[in-house]
PDB file of N, CA and C in Angstrom:
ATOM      1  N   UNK A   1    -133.941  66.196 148.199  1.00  0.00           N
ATOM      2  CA  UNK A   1    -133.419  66.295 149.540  1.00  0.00           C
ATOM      3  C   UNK A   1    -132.405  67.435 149.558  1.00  0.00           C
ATOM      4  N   UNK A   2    -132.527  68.308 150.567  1.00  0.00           N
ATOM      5  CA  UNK A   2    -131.689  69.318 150.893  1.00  0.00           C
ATOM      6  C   UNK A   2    -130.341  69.274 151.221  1.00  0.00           C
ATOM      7  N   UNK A   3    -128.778  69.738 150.765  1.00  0.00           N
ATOM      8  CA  UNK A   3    -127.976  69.605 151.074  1.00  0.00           C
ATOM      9  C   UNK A   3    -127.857  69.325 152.131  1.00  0.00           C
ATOM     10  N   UNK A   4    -128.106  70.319 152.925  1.00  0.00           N
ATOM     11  CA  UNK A   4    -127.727  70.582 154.627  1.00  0.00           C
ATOM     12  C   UNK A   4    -128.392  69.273 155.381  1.00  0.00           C
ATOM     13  N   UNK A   5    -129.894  68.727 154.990  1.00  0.00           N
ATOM     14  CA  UNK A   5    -130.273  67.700 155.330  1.00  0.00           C
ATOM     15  C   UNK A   5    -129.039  66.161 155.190  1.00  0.00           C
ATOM     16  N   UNK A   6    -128.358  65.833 153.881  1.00  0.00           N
ATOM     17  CA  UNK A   6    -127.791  65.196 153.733  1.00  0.00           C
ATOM     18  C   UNK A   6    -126.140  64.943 154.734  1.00  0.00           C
ATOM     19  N   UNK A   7    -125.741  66.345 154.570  1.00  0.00           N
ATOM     20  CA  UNK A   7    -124.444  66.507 155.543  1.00  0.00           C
ATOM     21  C   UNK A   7    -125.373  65.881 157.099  1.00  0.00           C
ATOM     22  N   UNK A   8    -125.838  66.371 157.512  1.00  0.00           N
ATOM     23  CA  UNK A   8    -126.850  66.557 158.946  1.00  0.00           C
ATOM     24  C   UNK A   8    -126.930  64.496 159.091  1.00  0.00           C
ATOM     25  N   UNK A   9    -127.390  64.161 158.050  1.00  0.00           N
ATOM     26  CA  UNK A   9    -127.483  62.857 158.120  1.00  0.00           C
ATOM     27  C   UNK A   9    -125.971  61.957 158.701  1.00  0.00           C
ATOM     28  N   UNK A  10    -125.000  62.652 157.676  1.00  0.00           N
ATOM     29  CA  UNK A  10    -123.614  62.152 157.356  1.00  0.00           C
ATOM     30  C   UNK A  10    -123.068  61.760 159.237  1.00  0.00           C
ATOM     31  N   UNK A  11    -123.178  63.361 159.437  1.00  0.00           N
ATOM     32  CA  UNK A  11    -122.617  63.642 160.707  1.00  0.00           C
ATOM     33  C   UNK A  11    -123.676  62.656 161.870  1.00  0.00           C
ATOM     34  N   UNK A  12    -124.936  62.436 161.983  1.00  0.00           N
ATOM     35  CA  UNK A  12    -125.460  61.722 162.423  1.00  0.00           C
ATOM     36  C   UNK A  12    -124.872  60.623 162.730  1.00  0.00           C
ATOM     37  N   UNK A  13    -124.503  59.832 161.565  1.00  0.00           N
ATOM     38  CA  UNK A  13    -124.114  58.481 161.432  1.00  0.00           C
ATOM     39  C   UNK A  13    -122.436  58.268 161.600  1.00  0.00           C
ATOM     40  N   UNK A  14    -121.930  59.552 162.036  1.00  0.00           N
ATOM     41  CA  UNK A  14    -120.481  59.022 162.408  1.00  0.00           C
ATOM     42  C   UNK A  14    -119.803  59.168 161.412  1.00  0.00           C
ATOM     43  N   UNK A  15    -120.169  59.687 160.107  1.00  0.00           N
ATOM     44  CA  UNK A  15    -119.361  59.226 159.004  1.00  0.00           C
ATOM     45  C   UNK A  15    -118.247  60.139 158.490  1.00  0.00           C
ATOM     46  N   UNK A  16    -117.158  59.796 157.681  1.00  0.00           N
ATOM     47  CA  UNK A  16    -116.590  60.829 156.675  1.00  0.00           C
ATOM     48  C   UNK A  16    -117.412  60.682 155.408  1.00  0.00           C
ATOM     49  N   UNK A  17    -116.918  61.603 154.390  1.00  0.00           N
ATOM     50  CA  UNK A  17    -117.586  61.493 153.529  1.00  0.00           C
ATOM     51  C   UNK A  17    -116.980  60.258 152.937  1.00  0.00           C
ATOM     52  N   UNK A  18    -115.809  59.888 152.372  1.00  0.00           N
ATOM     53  CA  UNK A  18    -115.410  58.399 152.302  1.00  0.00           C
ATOM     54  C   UNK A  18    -116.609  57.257 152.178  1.00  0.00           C
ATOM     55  N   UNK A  19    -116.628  56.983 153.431  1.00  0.00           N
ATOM     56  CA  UNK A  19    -117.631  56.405 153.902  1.00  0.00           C
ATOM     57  C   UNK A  19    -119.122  56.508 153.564  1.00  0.00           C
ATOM     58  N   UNK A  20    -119.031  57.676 153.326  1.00  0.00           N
ATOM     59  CA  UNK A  20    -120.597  58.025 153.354  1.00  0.00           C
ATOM     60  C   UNK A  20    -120.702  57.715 151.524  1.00  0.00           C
ATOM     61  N   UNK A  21    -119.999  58.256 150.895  1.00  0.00           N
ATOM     62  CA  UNK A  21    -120.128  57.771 149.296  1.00  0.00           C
ATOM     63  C   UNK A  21    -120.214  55.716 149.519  1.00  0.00           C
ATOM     64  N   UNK A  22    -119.362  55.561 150.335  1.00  0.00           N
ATOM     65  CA  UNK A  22    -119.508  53.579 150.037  1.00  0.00           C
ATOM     66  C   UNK A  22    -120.966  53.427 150.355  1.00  0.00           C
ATOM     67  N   UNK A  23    -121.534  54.127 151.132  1.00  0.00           N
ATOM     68  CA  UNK A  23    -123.033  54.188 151.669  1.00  0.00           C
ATOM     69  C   UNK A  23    -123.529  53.994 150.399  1.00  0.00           C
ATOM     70  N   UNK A  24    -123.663  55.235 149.918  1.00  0.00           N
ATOM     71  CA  UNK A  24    -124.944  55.317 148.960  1.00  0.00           C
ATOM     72  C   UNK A  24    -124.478  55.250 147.764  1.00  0.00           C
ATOM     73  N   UNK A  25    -124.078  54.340 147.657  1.00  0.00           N
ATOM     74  CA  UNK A  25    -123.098  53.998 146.158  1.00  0.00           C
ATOM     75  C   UNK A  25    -122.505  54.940 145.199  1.00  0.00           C
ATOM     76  N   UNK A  26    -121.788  56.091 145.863  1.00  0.00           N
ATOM     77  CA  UNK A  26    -121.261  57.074 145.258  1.00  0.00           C
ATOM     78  C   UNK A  26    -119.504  56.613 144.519  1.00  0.00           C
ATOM     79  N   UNK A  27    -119.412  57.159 143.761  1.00  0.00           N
ATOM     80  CA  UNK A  27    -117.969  56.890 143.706  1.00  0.00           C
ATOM     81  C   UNK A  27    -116.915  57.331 144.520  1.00  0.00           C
ATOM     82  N   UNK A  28    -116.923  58.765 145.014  1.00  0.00           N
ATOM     83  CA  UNK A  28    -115.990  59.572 145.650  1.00  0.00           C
ATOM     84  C   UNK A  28    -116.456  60.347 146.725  1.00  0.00           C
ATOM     85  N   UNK A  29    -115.288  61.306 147.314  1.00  0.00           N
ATOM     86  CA  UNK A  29    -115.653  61.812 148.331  1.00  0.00           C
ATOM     87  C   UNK A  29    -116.382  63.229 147.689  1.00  0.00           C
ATOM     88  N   UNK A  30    -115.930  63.223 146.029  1.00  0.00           N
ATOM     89  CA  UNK A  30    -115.975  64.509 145.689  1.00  0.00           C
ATOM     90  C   UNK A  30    -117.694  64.791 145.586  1.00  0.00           C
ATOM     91  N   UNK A  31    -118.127  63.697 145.009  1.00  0.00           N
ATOM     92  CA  UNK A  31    -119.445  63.229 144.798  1.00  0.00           C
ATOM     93  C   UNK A  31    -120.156  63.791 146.027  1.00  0.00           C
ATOM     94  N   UNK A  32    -119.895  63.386 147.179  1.00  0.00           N
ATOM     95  CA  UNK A  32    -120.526  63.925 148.387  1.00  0.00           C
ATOM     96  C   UNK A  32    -120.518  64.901 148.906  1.00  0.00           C
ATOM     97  N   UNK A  33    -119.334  65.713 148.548  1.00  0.00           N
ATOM     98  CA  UNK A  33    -119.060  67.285 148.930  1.00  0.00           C
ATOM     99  C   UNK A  33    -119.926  68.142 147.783  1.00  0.00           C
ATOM    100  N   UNK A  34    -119.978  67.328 146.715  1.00  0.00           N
ATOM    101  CA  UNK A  34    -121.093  68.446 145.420  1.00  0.00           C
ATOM    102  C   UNK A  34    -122.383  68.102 146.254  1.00  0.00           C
ATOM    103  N   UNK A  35    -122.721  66.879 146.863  1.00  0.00           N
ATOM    104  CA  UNK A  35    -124.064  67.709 147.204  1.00  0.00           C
ATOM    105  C   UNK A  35    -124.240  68.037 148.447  1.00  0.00           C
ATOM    106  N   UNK A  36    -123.468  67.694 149.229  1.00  0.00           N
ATOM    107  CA  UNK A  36    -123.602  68.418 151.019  1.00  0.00           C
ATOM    108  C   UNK A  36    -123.437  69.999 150.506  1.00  0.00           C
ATOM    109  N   UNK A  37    -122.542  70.513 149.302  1.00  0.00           N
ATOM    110  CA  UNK A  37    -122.715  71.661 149.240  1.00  0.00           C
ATOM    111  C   UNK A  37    -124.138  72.218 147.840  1.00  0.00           C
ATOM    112  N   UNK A  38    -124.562  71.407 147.612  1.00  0.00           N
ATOM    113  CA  UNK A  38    -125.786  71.778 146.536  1.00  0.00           C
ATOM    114  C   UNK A  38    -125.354  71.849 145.043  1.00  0.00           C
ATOM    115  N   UNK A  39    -124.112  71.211 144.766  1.00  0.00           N
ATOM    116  CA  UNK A  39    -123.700  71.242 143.087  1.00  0.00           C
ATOM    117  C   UNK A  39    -124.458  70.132 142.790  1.00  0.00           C
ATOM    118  N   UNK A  40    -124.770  68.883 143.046  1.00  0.00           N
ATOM    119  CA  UNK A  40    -125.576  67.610 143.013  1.00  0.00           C
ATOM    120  C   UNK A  40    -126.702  67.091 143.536  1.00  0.00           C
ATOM    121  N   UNK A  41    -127.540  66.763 143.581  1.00  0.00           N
ATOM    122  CA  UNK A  41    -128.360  66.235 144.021  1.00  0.00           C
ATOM    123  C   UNK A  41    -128.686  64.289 144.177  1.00  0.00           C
ATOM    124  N   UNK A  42    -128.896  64.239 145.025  1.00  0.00           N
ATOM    125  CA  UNK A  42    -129.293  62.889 145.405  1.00  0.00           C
ATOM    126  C   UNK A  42    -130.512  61.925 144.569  1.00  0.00           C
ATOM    127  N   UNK A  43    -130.047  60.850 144.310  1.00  0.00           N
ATOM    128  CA  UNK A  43    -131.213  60.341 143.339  1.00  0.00           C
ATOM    129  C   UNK A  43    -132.025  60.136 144.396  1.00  0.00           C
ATOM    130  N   UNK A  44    -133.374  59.682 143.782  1.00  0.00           N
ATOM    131  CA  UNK A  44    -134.577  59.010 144.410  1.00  0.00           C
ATOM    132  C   UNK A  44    -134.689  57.980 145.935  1.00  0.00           C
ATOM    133  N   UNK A  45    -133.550  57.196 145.231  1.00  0.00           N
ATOM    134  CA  UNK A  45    -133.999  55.796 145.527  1.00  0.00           C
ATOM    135  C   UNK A  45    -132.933  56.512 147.279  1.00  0.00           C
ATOM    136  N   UNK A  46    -131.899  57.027 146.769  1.00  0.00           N
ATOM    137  CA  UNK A  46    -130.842  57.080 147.967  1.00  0.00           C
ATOM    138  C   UNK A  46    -131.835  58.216 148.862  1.00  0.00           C
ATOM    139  N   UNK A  47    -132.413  59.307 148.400  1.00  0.00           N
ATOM    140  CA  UNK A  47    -133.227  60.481 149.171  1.00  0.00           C
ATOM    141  C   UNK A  47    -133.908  59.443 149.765  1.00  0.00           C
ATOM    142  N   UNK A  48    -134.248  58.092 149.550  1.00  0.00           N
ATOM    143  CA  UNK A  48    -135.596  57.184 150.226  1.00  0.00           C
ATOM    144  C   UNK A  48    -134.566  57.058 151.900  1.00  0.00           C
ATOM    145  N   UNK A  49    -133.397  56.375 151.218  1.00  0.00           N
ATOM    146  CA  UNK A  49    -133.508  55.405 151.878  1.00  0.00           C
ATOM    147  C   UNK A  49    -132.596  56.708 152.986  1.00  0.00           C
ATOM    148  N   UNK A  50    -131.739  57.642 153.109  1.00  0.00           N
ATOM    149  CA  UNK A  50    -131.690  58.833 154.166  1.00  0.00           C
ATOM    150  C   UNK A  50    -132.827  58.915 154.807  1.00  0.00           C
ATOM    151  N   UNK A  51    -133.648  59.612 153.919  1.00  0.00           N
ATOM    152  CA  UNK A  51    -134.603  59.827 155.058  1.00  0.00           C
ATOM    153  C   UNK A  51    -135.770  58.928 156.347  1.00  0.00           C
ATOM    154  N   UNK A  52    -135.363  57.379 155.843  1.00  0.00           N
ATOM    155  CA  UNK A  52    -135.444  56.118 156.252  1.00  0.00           C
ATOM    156  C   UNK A  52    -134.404  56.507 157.634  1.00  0.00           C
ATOM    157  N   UNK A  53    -133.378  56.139 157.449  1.00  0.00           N
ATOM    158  CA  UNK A  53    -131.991  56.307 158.441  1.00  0.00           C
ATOM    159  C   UNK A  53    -132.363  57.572 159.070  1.00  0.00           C
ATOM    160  N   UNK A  54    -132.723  58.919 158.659  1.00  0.00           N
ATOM    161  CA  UNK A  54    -133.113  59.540 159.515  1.00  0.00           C
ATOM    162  C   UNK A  54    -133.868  59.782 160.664  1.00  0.00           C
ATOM    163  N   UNK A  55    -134.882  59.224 160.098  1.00  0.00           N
ATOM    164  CA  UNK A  55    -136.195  58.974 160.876  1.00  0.00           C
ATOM    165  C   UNK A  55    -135.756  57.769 162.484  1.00  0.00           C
ATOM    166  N   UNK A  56    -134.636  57.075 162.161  1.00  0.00           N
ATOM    167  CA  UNK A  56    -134.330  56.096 162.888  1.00  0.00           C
ATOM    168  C   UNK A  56    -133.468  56.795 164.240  1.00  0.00           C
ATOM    169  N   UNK A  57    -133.619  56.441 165.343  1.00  0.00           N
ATOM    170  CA  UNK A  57    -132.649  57.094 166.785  1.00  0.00           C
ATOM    171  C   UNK A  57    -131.389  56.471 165.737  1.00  0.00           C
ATOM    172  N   UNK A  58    -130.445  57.661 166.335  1.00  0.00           N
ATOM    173  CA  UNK A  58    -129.248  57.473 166.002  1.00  0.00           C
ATOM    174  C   UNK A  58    -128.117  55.992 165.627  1.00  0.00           C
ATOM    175  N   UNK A  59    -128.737  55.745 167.411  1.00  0.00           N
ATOM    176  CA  UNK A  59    -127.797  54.283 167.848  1.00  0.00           C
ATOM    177  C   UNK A  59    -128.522  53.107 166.778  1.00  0.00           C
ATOM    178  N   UNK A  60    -130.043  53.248 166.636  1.00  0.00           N
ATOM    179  CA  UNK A  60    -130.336  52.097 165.598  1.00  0.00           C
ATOM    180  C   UNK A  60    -130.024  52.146 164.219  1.00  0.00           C
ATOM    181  N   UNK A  61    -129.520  53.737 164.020  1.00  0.00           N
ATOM    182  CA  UNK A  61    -128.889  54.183 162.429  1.00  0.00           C
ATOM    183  C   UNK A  61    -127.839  53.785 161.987  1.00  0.00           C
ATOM    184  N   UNK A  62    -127.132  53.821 163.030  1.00  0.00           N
ATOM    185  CA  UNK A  62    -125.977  52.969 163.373  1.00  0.00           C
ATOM    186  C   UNK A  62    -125.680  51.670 163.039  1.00  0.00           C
ATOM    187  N   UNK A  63    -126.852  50.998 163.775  1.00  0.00           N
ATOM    188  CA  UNK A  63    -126.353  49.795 163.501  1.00  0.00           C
ATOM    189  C   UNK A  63    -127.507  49.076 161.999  1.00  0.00           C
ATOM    190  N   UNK A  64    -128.531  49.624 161.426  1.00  0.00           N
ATOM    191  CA  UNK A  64    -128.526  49.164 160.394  1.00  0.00           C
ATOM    192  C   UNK A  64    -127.348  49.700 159.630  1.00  0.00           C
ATOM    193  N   UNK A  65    -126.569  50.573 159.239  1.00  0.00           N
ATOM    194  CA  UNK A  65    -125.813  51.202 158.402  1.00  0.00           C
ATOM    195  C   UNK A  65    -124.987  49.635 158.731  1.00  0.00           C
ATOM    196  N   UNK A  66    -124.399  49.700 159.696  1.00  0.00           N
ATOM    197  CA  UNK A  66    -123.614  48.310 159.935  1.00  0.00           C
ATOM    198  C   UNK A  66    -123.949  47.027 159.348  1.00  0.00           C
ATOM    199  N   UNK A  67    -124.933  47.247 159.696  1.00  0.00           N
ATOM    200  CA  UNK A  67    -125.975  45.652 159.348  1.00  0.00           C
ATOM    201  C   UNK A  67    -126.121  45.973 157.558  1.00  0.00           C
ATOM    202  N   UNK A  68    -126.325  46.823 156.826  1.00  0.00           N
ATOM    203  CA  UNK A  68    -126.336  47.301 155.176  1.00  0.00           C
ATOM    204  C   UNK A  68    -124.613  46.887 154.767  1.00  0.00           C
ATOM    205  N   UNK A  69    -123.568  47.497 155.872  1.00  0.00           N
ATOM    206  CA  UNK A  69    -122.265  47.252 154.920  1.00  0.00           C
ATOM    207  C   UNK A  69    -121.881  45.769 155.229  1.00  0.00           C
ATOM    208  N   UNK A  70    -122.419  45.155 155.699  1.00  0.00           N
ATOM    209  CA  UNK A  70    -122.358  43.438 156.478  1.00  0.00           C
ATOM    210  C   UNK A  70    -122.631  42.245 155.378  1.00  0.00           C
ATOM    211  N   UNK A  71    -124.158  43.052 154.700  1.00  0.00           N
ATOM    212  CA  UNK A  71    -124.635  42.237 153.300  1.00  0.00           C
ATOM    213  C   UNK A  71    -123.947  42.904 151.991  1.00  0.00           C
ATOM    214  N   UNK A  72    -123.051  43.290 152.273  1.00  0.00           N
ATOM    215  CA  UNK A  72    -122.391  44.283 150.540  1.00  0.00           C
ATOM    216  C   UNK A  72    -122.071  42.976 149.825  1.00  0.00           C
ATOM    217  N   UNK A  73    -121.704  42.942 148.898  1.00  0.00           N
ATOM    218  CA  UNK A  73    -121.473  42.578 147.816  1.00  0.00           C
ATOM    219  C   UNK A  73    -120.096  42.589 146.914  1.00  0.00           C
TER     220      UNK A  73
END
């Protein structure tokens, strides 16, 4: 998955990066800035599930993201 795709997602969903690492089980914000800028890349399983959330209208991206941090752990 393409940097710019990933930021594009971020901003979609309202997020900081903060946030967006609790998403996809990142540790940090730093984690998310290496790959919105292309030092990192995204595993598999997380490229799935973006481009899942992508594919989704915004407002329903929304609220599964909601409905995902609801069942955390």
């Amino acid at each position: 998955m393409k940097a710019e795709e990933v930021k594009r997602i971020r901003e979609k969903l309202g997020m900081t990066r903060e946030e967006f690492a609790d998403l996809v089980c990142l540790s940090t914000y730093n984690s998310v800035m290496n790959i919105e800028t292309g030092f990192r890349n995204t595993g598999k399983l997380t490229a799935k599930l973006l481009r899942y959330i992508d594919s989704l209208p915004k407002t329903k991206a929304q609220i599964f993201v909601e409905e995902l941090n609801r069942h955390e752990t």
